[in-house]
Each structure stands twice: as structure tokens, then as C-alpha cells.
C-alpha atoms as a PDB file:
ATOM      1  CA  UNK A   1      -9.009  -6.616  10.160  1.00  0.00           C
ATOM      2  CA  UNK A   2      -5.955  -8.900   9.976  1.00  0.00           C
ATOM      3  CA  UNK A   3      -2.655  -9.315   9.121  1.00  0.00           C
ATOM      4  CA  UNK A   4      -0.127 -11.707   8.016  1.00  0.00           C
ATOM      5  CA  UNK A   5       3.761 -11.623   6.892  1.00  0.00           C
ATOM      6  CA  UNK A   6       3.970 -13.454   3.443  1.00  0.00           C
ATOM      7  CA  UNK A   7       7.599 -12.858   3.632  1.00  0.00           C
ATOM      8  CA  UNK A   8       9.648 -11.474   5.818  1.00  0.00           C
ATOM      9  CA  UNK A   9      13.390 -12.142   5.143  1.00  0.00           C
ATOM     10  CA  UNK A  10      14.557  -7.863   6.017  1.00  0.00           C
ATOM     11  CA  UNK A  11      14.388  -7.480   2.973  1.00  0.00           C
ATOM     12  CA  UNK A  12      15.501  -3.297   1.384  1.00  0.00           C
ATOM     13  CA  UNK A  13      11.858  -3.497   0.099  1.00  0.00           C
ATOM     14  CA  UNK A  14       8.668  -3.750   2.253  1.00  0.00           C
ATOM     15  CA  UNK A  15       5.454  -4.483   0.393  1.00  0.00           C
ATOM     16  CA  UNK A  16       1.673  -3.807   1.886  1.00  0.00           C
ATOM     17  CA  UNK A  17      -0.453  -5.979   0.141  1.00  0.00           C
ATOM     18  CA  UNK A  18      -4.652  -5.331   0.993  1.00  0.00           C
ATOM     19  CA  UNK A  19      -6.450  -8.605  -0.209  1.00  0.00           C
ATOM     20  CA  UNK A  20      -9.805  -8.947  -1.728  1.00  0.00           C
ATOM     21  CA  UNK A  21     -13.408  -9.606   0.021  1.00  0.00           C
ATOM     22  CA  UNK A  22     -13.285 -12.905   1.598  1.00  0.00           C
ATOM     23  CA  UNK A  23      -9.531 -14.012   0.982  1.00  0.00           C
ATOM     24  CA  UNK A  24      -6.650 -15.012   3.103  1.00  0.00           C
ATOM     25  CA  UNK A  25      -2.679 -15.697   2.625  1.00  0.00           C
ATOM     26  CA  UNK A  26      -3.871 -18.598   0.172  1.00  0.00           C
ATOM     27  CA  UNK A  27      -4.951 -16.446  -2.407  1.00  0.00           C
ATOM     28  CA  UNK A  28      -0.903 -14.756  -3.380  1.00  0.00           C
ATOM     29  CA  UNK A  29       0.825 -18.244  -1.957  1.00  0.00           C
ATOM     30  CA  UNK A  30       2.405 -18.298  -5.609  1.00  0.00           C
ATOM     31  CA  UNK A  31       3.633 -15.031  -5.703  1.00  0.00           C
ATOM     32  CA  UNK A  32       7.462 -14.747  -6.581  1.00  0.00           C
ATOM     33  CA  UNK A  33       9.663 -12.044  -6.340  1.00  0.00           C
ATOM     34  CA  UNK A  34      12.073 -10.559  -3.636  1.00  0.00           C
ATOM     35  CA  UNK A  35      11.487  -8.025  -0.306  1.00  0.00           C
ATOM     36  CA  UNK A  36       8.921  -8.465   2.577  1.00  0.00           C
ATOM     37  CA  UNK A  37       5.009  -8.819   2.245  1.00  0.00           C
ATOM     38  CA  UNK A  38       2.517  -7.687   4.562  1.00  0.00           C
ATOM     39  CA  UNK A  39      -0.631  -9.031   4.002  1.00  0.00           C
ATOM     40  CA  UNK A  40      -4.183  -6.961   5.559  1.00  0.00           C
ATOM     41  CA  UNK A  41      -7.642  -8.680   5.311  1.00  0.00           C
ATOM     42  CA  UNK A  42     -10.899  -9.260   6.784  1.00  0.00           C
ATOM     43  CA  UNK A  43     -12.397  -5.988   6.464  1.00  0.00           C
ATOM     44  CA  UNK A  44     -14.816  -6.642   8.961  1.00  0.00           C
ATOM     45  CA  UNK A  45     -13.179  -3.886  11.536  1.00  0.00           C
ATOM     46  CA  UNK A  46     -10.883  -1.484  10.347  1.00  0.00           C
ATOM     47  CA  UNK A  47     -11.677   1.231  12.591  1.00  0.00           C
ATOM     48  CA  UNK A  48      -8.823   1.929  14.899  1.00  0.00           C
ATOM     49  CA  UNK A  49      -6.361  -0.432  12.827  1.00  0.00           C
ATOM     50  CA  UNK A  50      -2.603   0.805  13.255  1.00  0.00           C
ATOM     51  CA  UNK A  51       0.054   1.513  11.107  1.00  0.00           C
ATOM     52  CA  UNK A  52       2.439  -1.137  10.502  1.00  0.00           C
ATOM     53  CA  UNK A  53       6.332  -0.280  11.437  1.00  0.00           C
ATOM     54  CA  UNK A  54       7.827   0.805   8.751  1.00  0.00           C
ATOM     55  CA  UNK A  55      11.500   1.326   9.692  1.00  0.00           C
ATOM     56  CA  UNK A  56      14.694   0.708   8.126  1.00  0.00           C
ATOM     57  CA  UNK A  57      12.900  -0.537   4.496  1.00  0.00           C
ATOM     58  CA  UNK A  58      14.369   1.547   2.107  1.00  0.00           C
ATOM     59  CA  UNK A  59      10.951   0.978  -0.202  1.00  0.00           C
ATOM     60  CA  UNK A  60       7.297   0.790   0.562  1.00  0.00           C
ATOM     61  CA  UNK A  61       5.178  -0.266  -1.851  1.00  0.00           C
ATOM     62  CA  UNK A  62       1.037  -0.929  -1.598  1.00  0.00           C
ATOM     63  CA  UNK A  63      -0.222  -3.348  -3.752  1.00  0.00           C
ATOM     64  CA  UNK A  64      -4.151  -3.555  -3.357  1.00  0.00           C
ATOM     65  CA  UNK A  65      -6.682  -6.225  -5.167  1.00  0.00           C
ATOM     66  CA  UNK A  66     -10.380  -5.708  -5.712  1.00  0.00           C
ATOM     67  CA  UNK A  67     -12.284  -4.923  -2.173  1.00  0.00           C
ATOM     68  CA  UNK A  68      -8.908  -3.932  -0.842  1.00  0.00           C
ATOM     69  CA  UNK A  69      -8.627  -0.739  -2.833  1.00  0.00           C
ATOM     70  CA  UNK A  70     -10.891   0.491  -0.991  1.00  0.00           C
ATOM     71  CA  UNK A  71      -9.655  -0.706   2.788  1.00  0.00           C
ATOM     72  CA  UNK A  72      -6.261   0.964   1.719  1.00  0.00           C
ATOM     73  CA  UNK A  73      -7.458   4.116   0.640  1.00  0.00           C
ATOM     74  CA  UNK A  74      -9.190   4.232   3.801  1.00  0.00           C
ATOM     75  CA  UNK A  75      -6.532   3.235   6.201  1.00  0.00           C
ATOM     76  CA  UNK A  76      -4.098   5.682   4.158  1.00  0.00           C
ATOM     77  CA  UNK A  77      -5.724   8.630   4.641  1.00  0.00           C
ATOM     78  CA  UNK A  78      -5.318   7.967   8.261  1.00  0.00           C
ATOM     79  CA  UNK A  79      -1.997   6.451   8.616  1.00  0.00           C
ATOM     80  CA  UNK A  80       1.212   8.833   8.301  1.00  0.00           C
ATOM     81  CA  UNK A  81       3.592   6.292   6.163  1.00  0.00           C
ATOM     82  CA  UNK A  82       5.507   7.359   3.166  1.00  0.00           C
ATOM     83  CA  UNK A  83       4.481   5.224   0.873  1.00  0.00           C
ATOM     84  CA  UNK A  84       7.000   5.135  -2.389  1.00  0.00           C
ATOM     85  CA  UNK A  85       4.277   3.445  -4.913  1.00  0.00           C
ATOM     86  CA  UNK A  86       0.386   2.691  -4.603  1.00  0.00           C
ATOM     87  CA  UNK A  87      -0.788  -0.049  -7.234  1.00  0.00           C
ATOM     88  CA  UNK A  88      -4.538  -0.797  -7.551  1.00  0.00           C
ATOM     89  CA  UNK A  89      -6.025  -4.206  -9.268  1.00  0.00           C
ATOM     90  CA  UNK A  90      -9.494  -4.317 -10.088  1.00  0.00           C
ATOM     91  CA  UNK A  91     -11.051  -2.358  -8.110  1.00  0.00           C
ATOM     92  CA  UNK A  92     -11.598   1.272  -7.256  1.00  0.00           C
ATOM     93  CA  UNK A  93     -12.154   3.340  -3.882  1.00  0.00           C
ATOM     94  CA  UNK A  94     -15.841   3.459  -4.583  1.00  0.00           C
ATOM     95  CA  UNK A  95     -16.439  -0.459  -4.698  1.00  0.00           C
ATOM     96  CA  UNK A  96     -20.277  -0.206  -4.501  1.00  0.00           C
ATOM     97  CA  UNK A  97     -21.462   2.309  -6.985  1.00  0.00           C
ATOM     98  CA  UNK A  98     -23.371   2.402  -9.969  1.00  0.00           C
ATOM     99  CA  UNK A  99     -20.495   4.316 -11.836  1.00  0.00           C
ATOM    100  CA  UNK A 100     -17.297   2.997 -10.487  1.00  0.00           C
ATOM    101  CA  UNK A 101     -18.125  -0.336  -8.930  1.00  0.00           C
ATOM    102  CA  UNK A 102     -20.364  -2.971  -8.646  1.00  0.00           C
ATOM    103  CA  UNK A 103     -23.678  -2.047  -9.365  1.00  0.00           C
ATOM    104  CA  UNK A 104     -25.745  -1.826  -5.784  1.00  0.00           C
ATOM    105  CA  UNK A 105     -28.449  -4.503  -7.496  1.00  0.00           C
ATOM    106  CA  UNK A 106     -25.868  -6.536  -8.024  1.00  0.00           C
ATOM    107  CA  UNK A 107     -23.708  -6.437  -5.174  1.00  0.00           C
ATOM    108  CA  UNK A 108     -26.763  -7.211  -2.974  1.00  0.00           C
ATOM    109  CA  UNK A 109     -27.467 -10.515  -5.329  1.00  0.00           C
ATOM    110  CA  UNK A 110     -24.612 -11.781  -4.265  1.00  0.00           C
ATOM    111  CA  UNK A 111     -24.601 -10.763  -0.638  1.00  0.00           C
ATOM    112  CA  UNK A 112     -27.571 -12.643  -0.257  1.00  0.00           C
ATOM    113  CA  UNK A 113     -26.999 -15.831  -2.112  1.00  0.00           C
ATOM    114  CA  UNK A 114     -23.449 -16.290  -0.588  1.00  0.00           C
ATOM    115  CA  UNK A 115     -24.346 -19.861   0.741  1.00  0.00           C
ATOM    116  CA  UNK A 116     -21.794 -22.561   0.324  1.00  0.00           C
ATOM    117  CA  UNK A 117     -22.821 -23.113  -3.299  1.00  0.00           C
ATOM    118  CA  UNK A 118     -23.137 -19.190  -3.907  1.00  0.00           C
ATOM    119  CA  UNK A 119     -19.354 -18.594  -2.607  1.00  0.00           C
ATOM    120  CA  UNK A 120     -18.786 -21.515  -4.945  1.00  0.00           C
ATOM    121  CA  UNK A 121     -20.308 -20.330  -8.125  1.00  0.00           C
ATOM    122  CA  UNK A 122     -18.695 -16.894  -7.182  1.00  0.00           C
ATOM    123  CA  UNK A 123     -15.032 -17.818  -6.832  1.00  0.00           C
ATOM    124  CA  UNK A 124     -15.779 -19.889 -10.510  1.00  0.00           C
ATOM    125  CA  UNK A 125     -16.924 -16.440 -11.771  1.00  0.00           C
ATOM    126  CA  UNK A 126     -13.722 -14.757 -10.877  1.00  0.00           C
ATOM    127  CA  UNK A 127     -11.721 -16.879 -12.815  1.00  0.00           C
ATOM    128  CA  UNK A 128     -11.113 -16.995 -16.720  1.00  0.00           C
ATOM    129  CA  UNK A 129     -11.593 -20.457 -18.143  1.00  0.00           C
ATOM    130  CA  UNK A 130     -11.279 -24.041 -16.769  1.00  0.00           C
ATOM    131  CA  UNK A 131      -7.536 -24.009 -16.328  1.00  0.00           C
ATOM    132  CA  UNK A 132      -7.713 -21.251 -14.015  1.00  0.00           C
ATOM    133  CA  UNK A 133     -10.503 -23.019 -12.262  1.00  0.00           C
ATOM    134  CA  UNK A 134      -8.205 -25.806 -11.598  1.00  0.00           C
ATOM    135  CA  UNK A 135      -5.445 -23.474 -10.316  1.00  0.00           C
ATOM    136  CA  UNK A 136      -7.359 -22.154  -7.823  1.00  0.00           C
ATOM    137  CA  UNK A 137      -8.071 -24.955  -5.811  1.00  0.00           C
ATOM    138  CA  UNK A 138      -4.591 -24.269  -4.157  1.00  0.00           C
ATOM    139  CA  UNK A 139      -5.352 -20.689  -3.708  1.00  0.00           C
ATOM    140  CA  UNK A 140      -9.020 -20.750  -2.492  1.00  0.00           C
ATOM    141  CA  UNK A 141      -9.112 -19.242   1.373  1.00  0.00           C
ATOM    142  CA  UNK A 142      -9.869 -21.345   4.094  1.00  0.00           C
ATOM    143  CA  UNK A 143     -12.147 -19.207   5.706  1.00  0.00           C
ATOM    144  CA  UNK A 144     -15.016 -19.270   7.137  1.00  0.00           C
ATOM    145  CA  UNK A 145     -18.915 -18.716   5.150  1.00  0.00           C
ATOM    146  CA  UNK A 146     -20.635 -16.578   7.861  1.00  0.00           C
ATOM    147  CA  UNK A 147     -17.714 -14.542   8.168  1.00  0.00           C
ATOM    148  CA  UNK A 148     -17.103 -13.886   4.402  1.00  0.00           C
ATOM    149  CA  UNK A 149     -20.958 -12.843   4.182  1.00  0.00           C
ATOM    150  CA  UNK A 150     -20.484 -10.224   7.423  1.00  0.00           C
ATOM    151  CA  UNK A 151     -17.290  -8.899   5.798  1.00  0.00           C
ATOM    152  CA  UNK A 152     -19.385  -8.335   2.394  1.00  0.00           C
ATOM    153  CA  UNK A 153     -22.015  -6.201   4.628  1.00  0.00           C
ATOM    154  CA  UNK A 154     -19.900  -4.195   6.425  1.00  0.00           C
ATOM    155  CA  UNK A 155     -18.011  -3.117   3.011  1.00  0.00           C
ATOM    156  CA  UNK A 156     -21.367  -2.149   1.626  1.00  0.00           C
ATOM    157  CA  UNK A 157     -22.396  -0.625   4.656  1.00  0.00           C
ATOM    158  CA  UNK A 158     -18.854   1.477   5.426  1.00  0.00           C
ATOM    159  CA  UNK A 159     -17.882   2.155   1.763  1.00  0.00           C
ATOM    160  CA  UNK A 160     -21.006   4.004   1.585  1.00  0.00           C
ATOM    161  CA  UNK A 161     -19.996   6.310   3.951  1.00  0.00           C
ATOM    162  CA  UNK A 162     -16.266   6.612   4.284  1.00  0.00           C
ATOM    163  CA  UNK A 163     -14.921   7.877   1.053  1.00  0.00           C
ATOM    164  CA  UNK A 164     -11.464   8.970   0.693  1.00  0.00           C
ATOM    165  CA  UNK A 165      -9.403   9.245  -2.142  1.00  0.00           C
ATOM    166  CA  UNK A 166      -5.927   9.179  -2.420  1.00  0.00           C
ATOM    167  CA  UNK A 167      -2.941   9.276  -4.811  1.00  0.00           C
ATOM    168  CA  UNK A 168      -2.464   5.998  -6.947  1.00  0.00           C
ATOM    169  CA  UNK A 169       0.326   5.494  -9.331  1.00  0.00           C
ATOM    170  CA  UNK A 170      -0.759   2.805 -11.698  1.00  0.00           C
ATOM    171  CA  UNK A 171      -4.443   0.731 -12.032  1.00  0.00           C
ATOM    172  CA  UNK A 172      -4.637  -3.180 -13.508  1.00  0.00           C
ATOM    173  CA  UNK A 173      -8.020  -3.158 -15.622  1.00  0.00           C
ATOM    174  CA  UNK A 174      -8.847  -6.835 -16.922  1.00  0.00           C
ATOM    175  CA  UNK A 175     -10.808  -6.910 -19.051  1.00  0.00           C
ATOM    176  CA  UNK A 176     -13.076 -10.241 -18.523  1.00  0.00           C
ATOM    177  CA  UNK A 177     -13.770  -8.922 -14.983  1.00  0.00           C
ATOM    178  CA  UNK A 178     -17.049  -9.985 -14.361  1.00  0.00           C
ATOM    179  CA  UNK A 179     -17.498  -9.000 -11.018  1.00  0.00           C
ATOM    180  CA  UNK A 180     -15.821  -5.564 -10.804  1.00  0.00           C
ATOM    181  CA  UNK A 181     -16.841  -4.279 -14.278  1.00  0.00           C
ATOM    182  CA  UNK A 182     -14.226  -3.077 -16.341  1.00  0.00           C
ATOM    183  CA  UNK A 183     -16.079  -0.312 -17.900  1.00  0.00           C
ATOM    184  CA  UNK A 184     -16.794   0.985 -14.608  1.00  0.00           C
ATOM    185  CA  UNK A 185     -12.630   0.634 -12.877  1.00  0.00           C
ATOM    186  CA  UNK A 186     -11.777   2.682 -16.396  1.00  0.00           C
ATOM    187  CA  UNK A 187     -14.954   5.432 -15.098  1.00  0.00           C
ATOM    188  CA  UNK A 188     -12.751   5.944 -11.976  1.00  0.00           C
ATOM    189  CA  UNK A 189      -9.252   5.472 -12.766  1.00  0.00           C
ATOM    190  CA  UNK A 190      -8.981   7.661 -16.179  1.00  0.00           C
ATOM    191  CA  UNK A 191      -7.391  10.362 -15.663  1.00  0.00           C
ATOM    192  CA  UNK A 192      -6.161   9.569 -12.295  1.00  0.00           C
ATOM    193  CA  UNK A 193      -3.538   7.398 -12.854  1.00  0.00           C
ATOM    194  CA  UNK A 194      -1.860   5.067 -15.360  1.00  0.00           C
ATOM    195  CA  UNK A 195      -4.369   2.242 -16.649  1.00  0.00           C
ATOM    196  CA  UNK A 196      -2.912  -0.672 -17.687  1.00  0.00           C
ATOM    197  CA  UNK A 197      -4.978  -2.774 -19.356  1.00  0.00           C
ATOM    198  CA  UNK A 198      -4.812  -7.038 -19.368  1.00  0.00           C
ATOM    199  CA  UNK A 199      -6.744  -9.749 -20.355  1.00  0.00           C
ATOM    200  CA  UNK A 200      -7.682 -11.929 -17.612  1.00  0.00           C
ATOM    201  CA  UNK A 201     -10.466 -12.282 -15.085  1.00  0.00           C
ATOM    202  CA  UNK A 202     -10.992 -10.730 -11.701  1.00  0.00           C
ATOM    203  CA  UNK A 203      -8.319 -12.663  -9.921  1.00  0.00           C
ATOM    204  CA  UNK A 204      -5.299 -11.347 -11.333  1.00  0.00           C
ATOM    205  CA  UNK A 205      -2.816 -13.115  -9.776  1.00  0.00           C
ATOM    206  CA  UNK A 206      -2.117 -16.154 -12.523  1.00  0.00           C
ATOM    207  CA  UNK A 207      -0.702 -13.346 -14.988  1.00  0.00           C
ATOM    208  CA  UNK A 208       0.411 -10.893 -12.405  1.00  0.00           C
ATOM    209  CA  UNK A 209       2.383 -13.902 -10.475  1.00  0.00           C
ATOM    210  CA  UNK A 210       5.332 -11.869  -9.338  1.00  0.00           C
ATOM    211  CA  UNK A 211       5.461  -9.137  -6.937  1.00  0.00           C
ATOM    212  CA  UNK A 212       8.493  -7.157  -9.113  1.00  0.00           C
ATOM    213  CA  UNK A 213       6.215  -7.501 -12.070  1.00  0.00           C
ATOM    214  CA  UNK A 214       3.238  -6.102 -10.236  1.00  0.00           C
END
């Protein structure tokens, strides 16, 4: 796994943002609002990852897209922060599941046409219309293809068999997600938490666009 400052001005508030499959710092470049961002991703490895120092922030707060609801829940359940408020945004802690995911069948699909013109066609799929589309070419990662398909194993392999759950204070539901179903994020986080529900694609981060609003 890796990690990135966004912002870091010592700021009262410290934010721990946990990216979705495949992104980097491009994809929350835009992102107003005031305190210091940590950004985690590549969930290649997160075995052994460490806690991030914490002290002096007056406020921690975990903000977690897609895929990276499920690499916070895992790393905290292991890491002993205090963590003021947990936000999840479509996606759940059981990201490949017939229920509260993405469908196994599908999930596969994609794992195995993720050439260059499948990561395309995906990215396309995320958003919600043409002006989004257009957007995006600021935000879309730099990374690189072989990587992006290990990282989308190894989430499928390790989701399936490390499973924790932990407290969440509020879940963004859009509802044009086509690649995490909505149906299936409302399965998991009713009852749990506070669902707030948007209209919008699976990137969320053209009407969520400011960390305070988030």
C-alpha cells in the first residue's frame, strides 16, 4: 500500500482518505476544503501497514471511496487510532459479494478484460454523462495497467477472507452506480449507519467536491 499527503498545512483537523481500486492523488486533486489529507492506496500489500501519527490533530476523520471501504475497515480493526468520524462512499466492507458488492461474475469480467481499452471503457462507466467524462481527464491516475489488474486480484483474493466490520457514521449511496450496485451498498449499510442518498455515478467526487461537505 501507499501513501501520500494531499495537504498538509498542521492543520486542527487531520483527514484519512482510502482511495478506490486503481487510483492515485489525481483522482481528489479538486477537492476543497480546510485541514490535512492523508491519502492510502494501492491495495496490493496491506499486511503489516502502520498507523499513521496521529498527534496533536484535534480531529480525525476517515473518508473512504469504493474499494477503499474495505482496505479501511481492515486496517482499522488493527490500528489503535481514535478516529472522531468514519464516512463510506460507494462501497461496503464486503466489496465482492453477491449481496453487498459486486457480483463475483461480474467482478471477474472485469478483472480479466482490464487491458488498456478495458481500464478505458471502465473509468467511462464510472462516470455519469459526457460532461463528467470530460472532467475526468484531469483526474484519471497515472498508474500503471499491470499493476491496477494485480491490485484488482489481490482485493478479490483478500476480501474473501479478511472480513471485519467496524463502526461507520454515515454511507454516500448514488444511485447511477453502475459498478458498485446501489441496491446492493443499501443491503449492507441499512441499518448500520446513516444512508445518504445522491444522484451521481460511482465517482463521487464532482458533487462531493469538498472535504467539509463530505
Amino acid at each position: 500500500m501507499r501513501r501520500e499527503w494531499i495537504a498538509k498545512e498542521g492543520g486542527r483537523c487531520l483527514t484519512l482518505f482510502f482511495n478506490g481500486w486503481g487510483m492515485d492523488e489525481r483522482a481528489v486533486q479538486h477537492l476543497a476544503g480546510t485541514g490535512d489529507v492523508l491519502m492510502f492506496y494501492d491495495y496490493r500489500d496491506i499486511a503489516g501497514e502502520e498507523a499513521p501519527r496521529t498527534e496533536g490533530y484535534e480531529e480525525v476523520r476517515v473518508v473512504a471511496w469504493s474499494m477503499g471501504v474495505w482496505a479501511a475497515s481492515v486496517l482499522l480493526s488493527r490500528w489503535a487510532l481514535h478516529v472522531d468520524y468514519r464516512v463510506a462512499i460507494n462501497g461496503t466492507e464486503r466489496p465482492v459479494d453477491e449481496c453487498y458488492g459486486i457480483q463475483l461474475k461480474v467482478y471477474l469480467l472485469t478483472e480479466r478484460g482490464m487491458d488498456e481499452r478495458g481500464r478505458n471503457k471502465f473509468f467511462a462507466r464510472m462516470l455519469a454523462g459526457k460532461e463528467e467524462m470530460v472532467k475526468f481527464e484531469a483526474n484519471k491516475p497515472r498508474r500503471e495497467l499491470n499493476e491496477q489488474v494485480e491490485e484488482l486480484r489481490v482485493i478479490r483474493e483478500q476480501s474473501g477472507l479478511i472480513r471485519p466490520e467496524i463502526r461507520w457514521n454515515k454511507a454516500y449511496v448514488f444511485a447511477g452506480d453502475v459498478i458498485f450496485p446501489a441496491e446492493n451498498q443499501r443491503n449492507w449499510w441499512n441499518g448500520r449507519c446513516e444512508v445518504v442518498n445522491l444522484e451521481g455515478g460511482h465517482y463521487p467526487f464532482y458533487v462531493l467536491d469538498n472535504w467539509e461537505i463530505i
